[in-house]
PDB file of N, CA and C in Angstrom:
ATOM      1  N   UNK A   1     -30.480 -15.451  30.126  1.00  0.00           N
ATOM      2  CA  UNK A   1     -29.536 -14.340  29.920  1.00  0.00           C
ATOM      3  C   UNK A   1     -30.078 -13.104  30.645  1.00  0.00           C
ATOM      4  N   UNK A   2     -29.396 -12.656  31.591  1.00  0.00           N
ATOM      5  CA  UNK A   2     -30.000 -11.448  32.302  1.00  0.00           C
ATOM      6  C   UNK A   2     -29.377 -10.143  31.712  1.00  0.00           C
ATOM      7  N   UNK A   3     -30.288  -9.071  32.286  1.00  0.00           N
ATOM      8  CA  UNK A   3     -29.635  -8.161  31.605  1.00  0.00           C
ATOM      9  C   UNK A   3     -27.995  -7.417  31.592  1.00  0.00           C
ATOM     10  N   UNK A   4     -27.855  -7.579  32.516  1.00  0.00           N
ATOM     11  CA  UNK A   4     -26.386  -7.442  33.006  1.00  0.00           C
ATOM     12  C   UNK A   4     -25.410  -7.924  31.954  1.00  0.00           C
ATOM     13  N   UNK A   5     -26.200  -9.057  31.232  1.00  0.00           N
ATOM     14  CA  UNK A   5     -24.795  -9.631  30.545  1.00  0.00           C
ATOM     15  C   UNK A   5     -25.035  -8.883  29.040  1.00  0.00           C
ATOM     16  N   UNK A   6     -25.647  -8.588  28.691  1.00  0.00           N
ATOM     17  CA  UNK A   6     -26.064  -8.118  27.372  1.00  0.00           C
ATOM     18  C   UNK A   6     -25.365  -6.244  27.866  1.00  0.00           C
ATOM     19  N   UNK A   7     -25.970  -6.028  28.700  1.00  0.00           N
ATOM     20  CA  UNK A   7     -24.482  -4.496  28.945  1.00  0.00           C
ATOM     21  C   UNK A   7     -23.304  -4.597  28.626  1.00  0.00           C
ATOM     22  N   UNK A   8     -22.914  -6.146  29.580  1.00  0.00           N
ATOM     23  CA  UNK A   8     -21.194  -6.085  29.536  1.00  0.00           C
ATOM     24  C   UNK A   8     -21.362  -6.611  28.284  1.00  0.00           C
ATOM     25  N   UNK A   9     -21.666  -6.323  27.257  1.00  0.00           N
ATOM     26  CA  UNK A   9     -21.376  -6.967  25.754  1.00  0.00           C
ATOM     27  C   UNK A   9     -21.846  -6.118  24.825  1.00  0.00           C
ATOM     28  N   UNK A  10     -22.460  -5.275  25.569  1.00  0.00           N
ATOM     29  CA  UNK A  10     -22.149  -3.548  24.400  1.00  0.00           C
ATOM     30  C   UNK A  10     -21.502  -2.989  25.024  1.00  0.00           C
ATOM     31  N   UNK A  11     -20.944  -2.613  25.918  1.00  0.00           N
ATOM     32  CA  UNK A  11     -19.710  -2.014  26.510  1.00  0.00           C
ATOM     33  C   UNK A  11     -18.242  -2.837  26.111  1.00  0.00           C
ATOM     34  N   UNK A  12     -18.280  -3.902  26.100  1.00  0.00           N
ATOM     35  CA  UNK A  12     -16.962  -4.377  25.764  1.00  0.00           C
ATOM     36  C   UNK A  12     -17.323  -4.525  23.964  1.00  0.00           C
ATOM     37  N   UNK A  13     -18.300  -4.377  23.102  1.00  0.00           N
ATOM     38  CA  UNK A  13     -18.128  -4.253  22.103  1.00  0.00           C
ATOM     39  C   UNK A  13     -17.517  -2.829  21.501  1.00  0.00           C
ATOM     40  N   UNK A  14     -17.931  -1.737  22.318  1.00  0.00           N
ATOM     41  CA  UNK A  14     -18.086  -0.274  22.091  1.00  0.00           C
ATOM     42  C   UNK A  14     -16.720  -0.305  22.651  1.00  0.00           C
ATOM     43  N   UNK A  15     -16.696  -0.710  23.476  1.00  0.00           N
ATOM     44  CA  UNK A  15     -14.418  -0.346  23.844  1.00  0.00           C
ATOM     45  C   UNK A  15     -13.485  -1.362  22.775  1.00  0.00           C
ATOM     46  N   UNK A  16     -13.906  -2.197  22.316  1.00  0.00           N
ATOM     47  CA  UNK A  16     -13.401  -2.584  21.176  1.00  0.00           C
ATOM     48  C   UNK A  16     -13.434  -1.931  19.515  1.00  0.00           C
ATOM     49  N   UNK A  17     -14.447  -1.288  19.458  1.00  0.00           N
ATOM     50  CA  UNK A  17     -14.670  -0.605  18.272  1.00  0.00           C
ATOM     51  C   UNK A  17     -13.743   0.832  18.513  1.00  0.00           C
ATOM     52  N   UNK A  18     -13.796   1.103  19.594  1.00  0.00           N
ATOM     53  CA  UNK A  18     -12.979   2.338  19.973  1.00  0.00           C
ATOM     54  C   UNK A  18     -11.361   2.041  19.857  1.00  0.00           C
ATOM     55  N   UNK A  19     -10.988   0.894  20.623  1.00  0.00           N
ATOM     56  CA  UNK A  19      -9.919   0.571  20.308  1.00  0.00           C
ATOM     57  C   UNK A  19      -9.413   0.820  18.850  1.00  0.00           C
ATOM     58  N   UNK A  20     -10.129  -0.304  17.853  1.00  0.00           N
ATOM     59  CA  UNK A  20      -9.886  -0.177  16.628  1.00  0.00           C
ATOM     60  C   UNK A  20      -9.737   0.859  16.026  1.00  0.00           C
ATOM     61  N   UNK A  21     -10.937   2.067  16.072  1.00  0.00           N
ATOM     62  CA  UNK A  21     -10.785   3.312  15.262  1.00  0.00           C
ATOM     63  C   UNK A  21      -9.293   4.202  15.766  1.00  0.00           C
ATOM     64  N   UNK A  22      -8.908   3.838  17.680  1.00  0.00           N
ATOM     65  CA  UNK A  22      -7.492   4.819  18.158  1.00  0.00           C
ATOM     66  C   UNK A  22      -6.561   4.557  16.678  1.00  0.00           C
ATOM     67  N   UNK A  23      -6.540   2.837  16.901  1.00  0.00           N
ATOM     68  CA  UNK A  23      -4.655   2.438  15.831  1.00  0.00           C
ATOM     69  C   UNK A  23      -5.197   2.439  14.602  1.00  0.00           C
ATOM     70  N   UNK A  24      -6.630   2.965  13.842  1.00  0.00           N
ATOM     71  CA  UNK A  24      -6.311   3.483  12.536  1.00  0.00           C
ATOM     72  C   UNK A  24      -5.913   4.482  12.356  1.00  0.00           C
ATOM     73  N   UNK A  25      -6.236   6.058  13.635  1.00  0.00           N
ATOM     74  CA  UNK A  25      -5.926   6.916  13.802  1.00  0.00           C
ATOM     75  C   UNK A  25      -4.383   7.552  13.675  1.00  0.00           C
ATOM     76  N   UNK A  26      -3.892   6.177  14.673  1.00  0.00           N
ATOM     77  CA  UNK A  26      -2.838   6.146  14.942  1.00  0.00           C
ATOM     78  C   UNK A  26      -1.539   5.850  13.315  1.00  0.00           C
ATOM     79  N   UNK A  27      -2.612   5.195  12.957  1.00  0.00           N
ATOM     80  CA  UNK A  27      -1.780   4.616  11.540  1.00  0.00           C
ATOM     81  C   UNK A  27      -1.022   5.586  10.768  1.00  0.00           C
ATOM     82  N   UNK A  28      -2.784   6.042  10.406  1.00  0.00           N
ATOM     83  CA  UNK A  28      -3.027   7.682  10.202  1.00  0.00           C
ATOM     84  C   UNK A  28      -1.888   8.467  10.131  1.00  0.00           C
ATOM     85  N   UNK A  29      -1.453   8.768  10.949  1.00  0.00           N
ATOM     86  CA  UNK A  29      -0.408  10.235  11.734  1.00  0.00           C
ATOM     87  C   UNK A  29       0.510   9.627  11.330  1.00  0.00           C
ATOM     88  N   UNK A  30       1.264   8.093  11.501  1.00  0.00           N
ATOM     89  CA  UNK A  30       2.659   7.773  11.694  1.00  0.00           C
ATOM     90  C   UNK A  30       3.023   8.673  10.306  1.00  0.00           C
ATOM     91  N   UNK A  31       4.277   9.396   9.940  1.00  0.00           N
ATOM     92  CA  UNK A  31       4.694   9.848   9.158  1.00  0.00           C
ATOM     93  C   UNK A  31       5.494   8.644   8.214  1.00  0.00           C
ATOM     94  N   UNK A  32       5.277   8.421   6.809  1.00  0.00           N
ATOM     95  CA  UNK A  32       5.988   7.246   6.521  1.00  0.00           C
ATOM     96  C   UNK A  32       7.317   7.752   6.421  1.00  0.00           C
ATOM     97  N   UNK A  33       8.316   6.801   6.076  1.00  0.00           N
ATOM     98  CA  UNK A  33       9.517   6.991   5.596  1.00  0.00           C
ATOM     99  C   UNK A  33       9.508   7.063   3.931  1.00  0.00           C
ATOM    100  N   UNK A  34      10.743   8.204   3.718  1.00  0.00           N
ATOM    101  CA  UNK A  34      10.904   8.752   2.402  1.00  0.00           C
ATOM    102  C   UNK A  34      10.992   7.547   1.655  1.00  0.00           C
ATOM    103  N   UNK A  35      11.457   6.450   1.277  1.00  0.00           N
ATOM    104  CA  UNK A  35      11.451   5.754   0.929  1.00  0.00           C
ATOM    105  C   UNK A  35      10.218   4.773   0.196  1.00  0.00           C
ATOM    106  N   UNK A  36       9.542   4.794   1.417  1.00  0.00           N
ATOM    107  CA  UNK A  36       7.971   4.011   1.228  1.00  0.00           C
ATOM    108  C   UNK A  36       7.220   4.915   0.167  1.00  0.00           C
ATOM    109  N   UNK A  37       7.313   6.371   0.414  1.00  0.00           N
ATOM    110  CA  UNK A  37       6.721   7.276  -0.327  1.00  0.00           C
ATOM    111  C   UNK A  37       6.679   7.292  -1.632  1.00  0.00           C
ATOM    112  N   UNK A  38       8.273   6.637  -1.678  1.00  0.00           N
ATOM    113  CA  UNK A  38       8.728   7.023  -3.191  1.00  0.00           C
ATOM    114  C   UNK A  38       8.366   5.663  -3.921  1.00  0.00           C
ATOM    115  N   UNK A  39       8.695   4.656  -3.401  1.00  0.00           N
ATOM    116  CA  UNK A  39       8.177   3.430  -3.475  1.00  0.00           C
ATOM    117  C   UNK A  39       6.541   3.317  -4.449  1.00  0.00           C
ATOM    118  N   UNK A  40       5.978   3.970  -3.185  1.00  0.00           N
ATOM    119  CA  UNK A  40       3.981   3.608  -3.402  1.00  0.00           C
ATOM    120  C   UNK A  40       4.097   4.742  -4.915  1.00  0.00           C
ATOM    121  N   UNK A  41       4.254   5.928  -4.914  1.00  0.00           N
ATOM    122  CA  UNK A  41       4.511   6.322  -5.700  1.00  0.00           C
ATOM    123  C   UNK A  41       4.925   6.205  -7.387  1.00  0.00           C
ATOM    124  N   UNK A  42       6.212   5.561  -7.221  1.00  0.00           N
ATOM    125  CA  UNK A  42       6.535   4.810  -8.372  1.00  0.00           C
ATOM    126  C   UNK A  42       5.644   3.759  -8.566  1.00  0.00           C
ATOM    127  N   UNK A  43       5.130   3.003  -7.742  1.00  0.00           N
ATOM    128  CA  UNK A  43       4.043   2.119  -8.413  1.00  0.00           C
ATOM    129  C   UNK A  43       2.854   2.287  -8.766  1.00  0.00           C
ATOM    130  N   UNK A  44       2.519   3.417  -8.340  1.00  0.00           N
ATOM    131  CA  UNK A  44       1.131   4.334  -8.535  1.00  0.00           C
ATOM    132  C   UNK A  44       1.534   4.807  -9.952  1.00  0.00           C
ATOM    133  N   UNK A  45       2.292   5.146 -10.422  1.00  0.00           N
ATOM    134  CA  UNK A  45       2.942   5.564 -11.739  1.00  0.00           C
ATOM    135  C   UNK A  45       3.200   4.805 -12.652  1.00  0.00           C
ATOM    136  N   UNK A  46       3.635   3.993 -12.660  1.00  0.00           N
ATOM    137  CA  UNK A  46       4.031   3.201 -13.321  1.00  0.00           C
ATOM    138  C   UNK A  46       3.460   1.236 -13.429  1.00  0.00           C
ATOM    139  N   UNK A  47       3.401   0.888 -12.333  1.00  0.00           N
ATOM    140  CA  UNK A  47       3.141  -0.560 -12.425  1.00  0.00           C
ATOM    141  C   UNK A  47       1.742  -0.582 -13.178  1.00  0.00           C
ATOM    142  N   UNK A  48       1.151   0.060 -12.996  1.00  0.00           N
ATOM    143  CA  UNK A  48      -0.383  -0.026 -13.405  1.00  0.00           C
ATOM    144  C   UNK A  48      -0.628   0.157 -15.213  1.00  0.00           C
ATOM    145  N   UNK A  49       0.404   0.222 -15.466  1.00  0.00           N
ATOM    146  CA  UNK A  49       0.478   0.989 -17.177  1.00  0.00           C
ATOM    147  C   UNK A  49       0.464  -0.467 -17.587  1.00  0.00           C
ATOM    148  N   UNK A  50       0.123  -0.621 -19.384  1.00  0.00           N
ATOM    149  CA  UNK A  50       0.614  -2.003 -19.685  1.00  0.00           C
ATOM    150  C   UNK A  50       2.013  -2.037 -19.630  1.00  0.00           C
ATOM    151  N   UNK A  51       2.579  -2.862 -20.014  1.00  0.00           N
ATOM    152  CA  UNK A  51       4.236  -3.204 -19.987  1.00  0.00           C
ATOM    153  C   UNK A  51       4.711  -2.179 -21.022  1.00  0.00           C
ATOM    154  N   UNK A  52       4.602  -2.001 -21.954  1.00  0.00           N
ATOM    155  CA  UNK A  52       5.081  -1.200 -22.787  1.00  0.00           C
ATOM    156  C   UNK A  52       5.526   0.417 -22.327  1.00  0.00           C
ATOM    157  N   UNK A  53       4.142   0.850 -22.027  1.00  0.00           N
ATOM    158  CA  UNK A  53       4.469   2.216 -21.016  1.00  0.00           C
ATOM    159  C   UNK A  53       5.775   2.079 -20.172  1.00  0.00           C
ATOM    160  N   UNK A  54       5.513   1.341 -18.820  1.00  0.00           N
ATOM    161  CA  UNK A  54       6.872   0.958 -18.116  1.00  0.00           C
ATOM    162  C   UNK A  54       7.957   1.405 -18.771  1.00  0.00           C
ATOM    163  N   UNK A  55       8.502   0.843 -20.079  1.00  0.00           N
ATOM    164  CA  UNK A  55       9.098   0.758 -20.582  1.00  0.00           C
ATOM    165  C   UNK A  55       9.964   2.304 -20.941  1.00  0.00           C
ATOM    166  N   UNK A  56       8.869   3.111 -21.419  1.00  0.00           N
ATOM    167  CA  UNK A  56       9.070   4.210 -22.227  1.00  0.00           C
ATOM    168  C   UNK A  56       9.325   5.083 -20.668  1.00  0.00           C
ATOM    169  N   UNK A  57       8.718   4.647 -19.923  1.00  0.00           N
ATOM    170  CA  UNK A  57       9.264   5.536 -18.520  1.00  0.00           C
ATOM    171  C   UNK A  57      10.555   5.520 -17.739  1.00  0.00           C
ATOM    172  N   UNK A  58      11.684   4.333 -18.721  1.00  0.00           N
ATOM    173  CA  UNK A  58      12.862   4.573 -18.221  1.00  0.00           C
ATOM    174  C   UNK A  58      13.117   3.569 -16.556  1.00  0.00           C
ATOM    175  N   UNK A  59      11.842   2.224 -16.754  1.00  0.00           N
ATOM    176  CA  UNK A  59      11.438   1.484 -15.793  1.00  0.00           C
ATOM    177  C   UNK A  59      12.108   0.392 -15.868  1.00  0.00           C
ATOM    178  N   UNK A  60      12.750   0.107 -17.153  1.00  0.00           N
ATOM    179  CA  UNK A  60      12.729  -1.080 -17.972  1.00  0.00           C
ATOM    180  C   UNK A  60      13.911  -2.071 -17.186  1.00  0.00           C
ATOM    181  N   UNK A  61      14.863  -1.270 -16.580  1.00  0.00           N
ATOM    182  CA  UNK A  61      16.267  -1.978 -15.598  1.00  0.00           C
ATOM    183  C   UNK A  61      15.566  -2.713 -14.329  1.00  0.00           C
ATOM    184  N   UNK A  62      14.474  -2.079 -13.834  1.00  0.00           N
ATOM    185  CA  UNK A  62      14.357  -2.180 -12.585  1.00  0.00           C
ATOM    186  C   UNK A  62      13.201  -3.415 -12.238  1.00  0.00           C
ATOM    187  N   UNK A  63      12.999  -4.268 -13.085  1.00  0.00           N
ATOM    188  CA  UNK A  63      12.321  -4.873 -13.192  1.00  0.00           C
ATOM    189  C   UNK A  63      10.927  -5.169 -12.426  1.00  0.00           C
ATOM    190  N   UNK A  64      10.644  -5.846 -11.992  1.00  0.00           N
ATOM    191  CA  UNK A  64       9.183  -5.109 -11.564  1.00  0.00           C
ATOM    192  C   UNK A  64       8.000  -6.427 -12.310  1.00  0.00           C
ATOM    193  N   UNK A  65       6.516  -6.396 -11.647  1.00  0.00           N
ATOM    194  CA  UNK A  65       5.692  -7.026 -12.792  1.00  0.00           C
ATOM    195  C   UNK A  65       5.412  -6.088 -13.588  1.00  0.00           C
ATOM    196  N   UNK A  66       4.797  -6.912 -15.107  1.00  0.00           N
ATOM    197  CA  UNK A  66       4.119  -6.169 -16.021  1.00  0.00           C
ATOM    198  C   UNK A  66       5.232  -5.877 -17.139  1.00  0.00           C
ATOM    199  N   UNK A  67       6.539  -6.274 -16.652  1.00  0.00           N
ATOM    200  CA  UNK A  67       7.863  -5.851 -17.952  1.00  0.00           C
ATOM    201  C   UNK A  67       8.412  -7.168 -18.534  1.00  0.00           C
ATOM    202  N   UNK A  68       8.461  -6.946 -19.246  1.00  0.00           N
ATOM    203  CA  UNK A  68       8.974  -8.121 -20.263  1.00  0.00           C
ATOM    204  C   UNK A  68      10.121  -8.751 -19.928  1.00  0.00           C
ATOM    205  N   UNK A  69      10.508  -9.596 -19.586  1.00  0.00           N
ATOM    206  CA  UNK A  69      11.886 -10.006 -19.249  1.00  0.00           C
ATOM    207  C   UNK A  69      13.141  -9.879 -20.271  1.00  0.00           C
ATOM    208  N   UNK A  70      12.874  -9.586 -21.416  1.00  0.00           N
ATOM    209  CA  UNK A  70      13.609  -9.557 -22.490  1.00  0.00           C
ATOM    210  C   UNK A  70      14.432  -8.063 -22.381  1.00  0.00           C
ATOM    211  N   UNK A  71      13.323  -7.134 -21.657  1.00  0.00           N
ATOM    212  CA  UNK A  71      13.912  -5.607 -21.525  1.00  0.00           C
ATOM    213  C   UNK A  71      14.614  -5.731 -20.131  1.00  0.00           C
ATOM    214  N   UNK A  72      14.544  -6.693 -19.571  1.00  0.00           N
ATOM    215  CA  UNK A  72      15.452  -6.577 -18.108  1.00  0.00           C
ATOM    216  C   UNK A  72      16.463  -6.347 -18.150  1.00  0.00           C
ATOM    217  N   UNK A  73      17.144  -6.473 -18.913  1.00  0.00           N
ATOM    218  CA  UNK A  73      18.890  -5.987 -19.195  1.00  0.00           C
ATOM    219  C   UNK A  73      19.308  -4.984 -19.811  1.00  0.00           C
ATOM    220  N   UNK A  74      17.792  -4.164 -20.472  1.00  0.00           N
ATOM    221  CA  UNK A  74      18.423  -2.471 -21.036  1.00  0.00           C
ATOM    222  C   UNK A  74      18.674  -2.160 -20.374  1.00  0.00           C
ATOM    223  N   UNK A  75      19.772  -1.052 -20.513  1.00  0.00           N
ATOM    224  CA  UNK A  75      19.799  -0.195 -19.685  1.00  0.00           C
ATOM    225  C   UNK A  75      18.242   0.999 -19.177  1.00  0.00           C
ATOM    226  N   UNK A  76      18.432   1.488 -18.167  1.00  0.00           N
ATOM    227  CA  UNK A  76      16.891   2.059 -17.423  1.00  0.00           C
ATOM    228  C   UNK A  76      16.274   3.280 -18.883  1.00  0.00           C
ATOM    229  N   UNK A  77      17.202   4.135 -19.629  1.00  0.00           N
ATOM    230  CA  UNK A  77      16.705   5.059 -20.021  1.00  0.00           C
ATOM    231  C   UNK A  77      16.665   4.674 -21.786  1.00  0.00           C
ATOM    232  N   UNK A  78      16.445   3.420 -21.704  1.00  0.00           N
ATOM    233  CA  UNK A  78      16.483   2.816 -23.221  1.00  0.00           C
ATOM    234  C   UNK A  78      15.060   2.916 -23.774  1.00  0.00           C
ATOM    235  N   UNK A  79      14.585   3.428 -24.815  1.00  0.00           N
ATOM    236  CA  UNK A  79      13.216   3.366 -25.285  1.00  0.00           C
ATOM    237  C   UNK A  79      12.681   2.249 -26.702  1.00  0.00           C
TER     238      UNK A  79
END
């Protein structure tokens, strides 16, 4: 193995690592859509509770994990 080849293999490792960090960058910036927001959101809020919580949050229509299937047919603002 001469040295030459061990260069071209931290240079093409180092433009690959660079690559990678641009499109997290890139990820980064994209602005999401309102939607997604509200989405991650509501599940940040809510999915993580036991089922019961869900419940009392007026979650109970929209079914989802973590809810009882029995409450799937209240209406959303039923406690």
């Amino acid at each position: 193995m001469d040295s030459n080849d061990k260069e071209h293999r931290q240079k093409s490792r180092r433009r690959k690592k660079e690559r990678k960090k641009r499109k997290r960058n890139e990820k980064k910036k994209r602005p999401k859509m309102k939607a997604d927001r509200d989405r991650s959101s509501a599940y940040l809020k809510y999915e993580r509770q036991p089922p019961g919580e869900a419940i009392k949050h007026g979650l109970a229509g929209k079914g989802g994990s973590g809810l009882d299937p029995t409450h799937s047919m209240m209406p959303s603002k039923a406690v």
